[in-house]
Protein backbone atom coordinates (compact mmCIF):
# COMPACT_ATOMS: atom_id res chain seq x y z
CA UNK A 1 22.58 108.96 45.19
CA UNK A 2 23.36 108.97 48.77
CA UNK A 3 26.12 106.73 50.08
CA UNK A 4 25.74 104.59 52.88
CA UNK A 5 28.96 105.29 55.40
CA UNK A 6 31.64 102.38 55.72
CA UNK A 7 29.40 100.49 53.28
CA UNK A 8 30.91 96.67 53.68
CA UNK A 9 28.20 94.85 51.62
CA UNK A 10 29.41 93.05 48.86
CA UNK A 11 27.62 94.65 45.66
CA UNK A 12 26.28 91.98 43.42
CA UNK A 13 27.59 93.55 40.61
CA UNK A 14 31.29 93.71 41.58
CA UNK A 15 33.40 90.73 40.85
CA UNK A 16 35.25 89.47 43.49
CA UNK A 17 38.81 90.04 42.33
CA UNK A 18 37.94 93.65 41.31
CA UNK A 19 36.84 93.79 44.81
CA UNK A 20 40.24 92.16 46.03
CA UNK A 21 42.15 94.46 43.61
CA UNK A 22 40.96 97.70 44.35
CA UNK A 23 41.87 96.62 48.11
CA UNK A 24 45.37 96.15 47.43
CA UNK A 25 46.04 98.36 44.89
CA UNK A 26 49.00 100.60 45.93
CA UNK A 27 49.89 103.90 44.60
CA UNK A 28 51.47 106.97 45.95
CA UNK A 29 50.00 110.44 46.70
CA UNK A 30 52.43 112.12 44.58
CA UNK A 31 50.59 110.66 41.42
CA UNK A 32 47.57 113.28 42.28
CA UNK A 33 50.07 116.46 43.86
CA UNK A 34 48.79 119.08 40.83
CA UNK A 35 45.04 117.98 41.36
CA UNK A 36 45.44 118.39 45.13
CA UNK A 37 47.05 121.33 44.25
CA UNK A 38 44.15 123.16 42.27
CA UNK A 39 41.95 121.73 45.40
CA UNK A 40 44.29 123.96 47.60
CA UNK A 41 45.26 120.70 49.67
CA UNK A 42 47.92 122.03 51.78
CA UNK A 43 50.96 120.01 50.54
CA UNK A 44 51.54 118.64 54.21
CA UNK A 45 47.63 117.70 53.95
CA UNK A 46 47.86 115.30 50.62
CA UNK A 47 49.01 111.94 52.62
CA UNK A 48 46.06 112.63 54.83
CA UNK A 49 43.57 113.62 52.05
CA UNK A 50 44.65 110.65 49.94
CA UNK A 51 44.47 108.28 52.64
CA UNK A 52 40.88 109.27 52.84
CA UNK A 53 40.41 109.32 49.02
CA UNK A 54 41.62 105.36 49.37
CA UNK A 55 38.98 104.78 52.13
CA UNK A 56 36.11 106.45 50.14
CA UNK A 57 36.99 104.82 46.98
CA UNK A 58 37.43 101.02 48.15
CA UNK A 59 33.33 100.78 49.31
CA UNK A 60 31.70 98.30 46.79
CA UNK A 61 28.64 101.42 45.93
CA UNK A 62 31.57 103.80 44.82
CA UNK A 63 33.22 100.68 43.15
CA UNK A 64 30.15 100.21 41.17
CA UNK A 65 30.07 103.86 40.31
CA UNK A 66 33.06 104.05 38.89
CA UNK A 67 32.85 101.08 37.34
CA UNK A 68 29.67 102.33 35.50
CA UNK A 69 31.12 105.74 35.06
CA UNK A 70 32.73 104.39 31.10
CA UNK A 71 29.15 103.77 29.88
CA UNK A 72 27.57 106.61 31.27
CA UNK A 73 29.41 109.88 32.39
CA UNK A 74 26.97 110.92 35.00
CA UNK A 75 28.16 108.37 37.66
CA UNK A 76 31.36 110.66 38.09
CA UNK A 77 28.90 113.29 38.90
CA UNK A 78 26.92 110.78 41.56
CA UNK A 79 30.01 109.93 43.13
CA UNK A 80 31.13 113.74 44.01
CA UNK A 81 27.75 113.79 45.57
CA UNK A 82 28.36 110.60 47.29
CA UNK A 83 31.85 111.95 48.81
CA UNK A 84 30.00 115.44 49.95
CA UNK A 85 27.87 113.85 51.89
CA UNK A 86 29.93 111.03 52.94
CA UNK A 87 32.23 111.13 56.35
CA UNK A 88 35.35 111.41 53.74
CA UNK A 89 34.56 114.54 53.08
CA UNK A 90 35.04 115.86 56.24
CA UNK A 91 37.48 118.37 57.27
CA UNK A 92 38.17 118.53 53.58
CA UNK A 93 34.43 120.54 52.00
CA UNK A 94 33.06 123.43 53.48
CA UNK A 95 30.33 126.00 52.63
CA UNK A 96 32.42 129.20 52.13
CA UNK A 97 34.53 130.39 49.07
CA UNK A 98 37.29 128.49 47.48
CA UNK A 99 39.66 131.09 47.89
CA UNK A 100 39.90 130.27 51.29
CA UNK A 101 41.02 127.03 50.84
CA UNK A 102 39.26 123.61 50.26
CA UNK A 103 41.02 121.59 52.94
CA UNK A 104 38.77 124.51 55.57
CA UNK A 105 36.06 121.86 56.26
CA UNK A 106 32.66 122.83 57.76
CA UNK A 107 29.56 121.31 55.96
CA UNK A 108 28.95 118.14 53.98
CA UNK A 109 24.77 116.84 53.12
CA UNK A 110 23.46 120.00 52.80
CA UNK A 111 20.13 119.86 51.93
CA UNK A 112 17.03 121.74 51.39
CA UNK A 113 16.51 125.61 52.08
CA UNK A 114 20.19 125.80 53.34
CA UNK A 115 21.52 124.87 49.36
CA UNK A 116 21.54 127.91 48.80
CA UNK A 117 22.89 129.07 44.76
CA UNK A 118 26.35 130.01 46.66
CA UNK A 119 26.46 126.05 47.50
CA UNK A 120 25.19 125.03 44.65
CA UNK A 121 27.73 126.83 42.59
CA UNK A 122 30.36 125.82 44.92
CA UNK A 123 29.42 121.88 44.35
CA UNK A 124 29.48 122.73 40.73
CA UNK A 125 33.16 124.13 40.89
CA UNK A 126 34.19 121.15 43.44
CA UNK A 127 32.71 118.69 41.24
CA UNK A 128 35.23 120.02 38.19
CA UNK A 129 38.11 119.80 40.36
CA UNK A 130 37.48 116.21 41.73
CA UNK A 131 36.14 114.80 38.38
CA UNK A 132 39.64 114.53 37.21
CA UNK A 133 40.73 112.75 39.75
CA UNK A 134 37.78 110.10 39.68
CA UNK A 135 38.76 109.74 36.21
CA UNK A 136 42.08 108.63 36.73
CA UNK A 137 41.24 106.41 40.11
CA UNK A 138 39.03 104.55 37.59
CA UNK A 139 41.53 103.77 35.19
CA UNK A 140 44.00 102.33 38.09
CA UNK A 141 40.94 100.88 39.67
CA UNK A 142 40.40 98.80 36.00
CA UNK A 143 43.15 98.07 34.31
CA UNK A 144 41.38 95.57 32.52
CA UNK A 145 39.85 91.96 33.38
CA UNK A 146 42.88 89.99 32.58
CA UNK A 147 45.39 91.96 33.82
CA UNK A 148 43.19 91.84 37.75
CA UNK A 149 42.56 87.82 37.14
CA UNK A 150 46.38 87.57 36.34
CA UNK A 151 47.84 89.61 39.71
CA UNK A 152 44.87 88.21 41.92
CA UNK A 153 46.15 84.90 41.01
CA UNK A 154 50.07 85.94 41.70
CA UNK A 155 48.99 87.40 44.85
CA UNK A 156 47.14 84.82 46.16
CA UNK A 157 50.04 82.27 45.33
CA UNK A 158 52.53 84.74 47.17
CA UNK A 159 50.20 85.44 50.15
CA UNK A 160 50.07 81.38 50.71
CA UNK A 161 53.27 80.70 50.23
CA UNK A 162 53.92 83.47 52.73
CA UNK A 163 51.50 82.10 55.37
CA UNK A 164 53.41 78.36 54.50
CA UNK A 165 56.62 79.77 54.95
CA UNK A 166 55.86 81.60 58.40
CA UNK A 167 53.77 78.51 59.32
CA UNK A 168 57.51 76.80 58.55
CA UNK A 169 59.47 79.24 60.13
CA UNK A 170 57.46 78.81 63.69
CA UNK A 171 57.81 75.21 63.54
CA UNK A 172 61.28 75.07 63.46
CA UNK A 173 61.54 77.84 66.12
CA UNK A 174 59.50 75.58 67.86
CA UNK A 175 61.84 72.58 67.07
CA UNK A 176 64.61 74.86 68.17
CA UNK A 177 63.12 75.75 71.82
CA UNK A 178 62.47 72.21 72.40
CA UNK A 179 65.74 70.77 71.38
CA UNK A 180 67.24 74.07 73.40
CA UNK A 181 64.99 73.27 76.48
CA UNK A 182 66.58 69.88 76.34
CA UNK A 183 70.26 70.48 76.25
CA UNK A 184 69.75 72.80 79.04
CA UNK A 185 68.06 69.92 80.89
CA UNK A 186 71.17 67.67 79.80
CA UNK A 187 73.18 69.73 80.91
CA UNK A 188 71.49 70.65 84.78
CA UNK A 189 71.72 66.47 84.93
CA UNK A 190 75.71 66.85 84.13
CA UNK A 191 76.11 69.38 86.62
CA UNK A 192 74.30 67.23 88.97
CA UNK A 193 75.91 63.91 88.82
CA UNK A 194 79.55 65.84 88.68
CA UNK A 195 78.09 67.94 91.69
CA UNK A 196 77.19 64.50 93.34
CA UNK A 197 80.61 62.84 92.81
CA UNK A 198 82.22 65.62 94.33
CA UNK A 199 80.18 64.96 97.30
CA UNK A 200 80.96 61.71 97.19
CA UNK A 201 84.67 62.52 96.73
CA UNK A 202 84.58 64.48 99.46
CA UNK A 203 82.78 62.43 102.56
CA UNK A 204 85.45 59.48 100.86
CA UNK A 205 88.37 61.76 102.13
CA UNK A 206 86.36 62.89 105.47
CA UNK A 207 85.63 59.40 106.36
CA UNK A 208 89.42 58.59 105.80
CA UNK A 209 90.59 61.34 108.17
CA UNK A 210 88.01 60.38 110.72
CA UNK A 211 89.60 56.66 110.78
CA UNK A 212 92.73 57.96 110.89
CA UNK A 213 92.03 59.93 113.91
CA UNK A 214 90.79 57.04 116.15
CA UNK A 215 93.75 55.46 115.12
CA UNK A 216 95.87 58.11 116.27
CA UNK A 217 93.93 58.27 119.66
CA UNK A 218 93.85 54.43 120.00
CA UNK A 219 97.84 54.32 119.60
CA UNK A 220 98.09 57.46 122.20
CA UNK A 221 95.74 55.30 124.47
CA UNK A 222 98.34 52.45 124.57
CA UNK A 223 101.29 54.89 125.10
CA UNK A 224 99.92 57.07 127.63
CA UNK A 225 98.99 53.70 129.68
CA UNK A 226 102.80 52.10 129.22
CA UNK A 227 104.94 54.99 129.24
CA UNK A 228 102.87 58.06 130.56
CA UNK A 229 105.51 60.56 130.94
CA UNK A 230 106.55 60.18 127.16
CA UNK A 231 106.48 63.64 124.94
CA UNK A 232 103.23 62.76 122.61
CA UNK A 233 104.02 65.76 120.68
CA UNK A 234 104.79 63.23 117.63
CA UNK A 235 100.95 62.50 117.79
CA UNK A 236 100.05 66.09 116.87
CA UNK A 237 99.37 66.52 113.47
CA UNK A 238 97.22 68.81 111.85
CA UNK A 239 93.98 67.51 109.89
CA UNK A 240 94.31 65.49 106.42
């Protein structure tokens, strides 16, 4: 069976919350270390190579495979061929010996005269070290049908009361801003009208000094004209 690469298509024989399951199912690397191990996964490698394990595993055709795999043991054996010659694969197959190391990629879809018995007997020997760990993806993958209706349900009850809550949370941000933008608006009024007063305040006390000096001049006026030899140093003052 070949697999189709990034297969997205919903497989009609995949129930949807298997299919939302299998998507959120979260497990660790460290669960698969000793069958990475006998791979000869550099132990710096197994995040990477799991990651890609995920990847391969959530398309509905490898879904179905597994799924199948409990009635009839020859799926496992269709899916290692489906990861050789899928893009998952790659750098982690290549065409030379094991002893050199599985994660030393170079070949995946070989087909005709270049399967050559050395090839062949290396798919054999991969196909015995990844079969365990289809096995056990499986059983995480079904954990049985009420057990996936019963977290599907959970999850979807968390996941919209989380979009409610954030959907909360932004309106009263929003509320917050707007009652913010309006005190600050309050406030440049304040700061006007006390600004303006002291305007006011001050041409009050600038008109007074102004009528105070014509006085000043009118009263020197009537002085100088009566008595102009008299010391006006009395009229001298210096500004309000």
């Amino acid at each position: 069976m070949g697999l189709v690469e990034d297969d997205t298509i919903l497989h009609p024989d995949i129930d949807e919350d298997i299919l939302f399951y299998i998507h959120n199912l979260n497990e660790g690397y460290e669960l698969y270390t000793r069958f990475f191990d006998a791979l000869l996964i550099k132990r710096c490698l197994h995040r990477s190579f799991f990651r890609d394990l995920k990847s391969f595993r959530e398309q509905p055709s490898v879904i179905s495979l597994l799924d199948k795999a409990a009635q009839d043991k020859k799926n496992y054996r269709e899916t290692t061929i489906a990861y050789l010659n899928s893009r998952f694969a790659h750098p982690w197959c290549k065409k030379t010996p094991l002893k050199k190391g599985f994660w030393r990629a170079e070949w995946g879809n070989i087909q005709g005269k270049q399967r050559n018995t050395e090839i062949v007997k290396e798919e054999e020997c991969l196909h015995k070290l990844l079969v365990p760990i289809w096995i056990i993806m499986r059983a995480r993958m079904f954990p049985g049908e009420d057990r996936v209706r019963r977290w599907c349900f959970d999850e979807r009850q968390r996941l919209k009361e989380k979009s409610q809550n954030r959907l909360t949370v932004a309106a009263l941000e929003q509320h917050n801003q707007a009652i913010e933008a309006g005190t600050l608006h309050v406030e440049h009024e304040n700061a006007k009208a006390v600004s303006d007063s002291r305007l006011d305040d001050i041409d009050e006390r600038a008109a007074a000094h102004a009528a105070t000096s014509v006085l000043r001049l009118a009263a020197a006026g009537i002085i100088l004209s009566q008595e102009p030899k008299r010391k006006l140093r009395w009229l001298i003052k210096k500004p309000l």
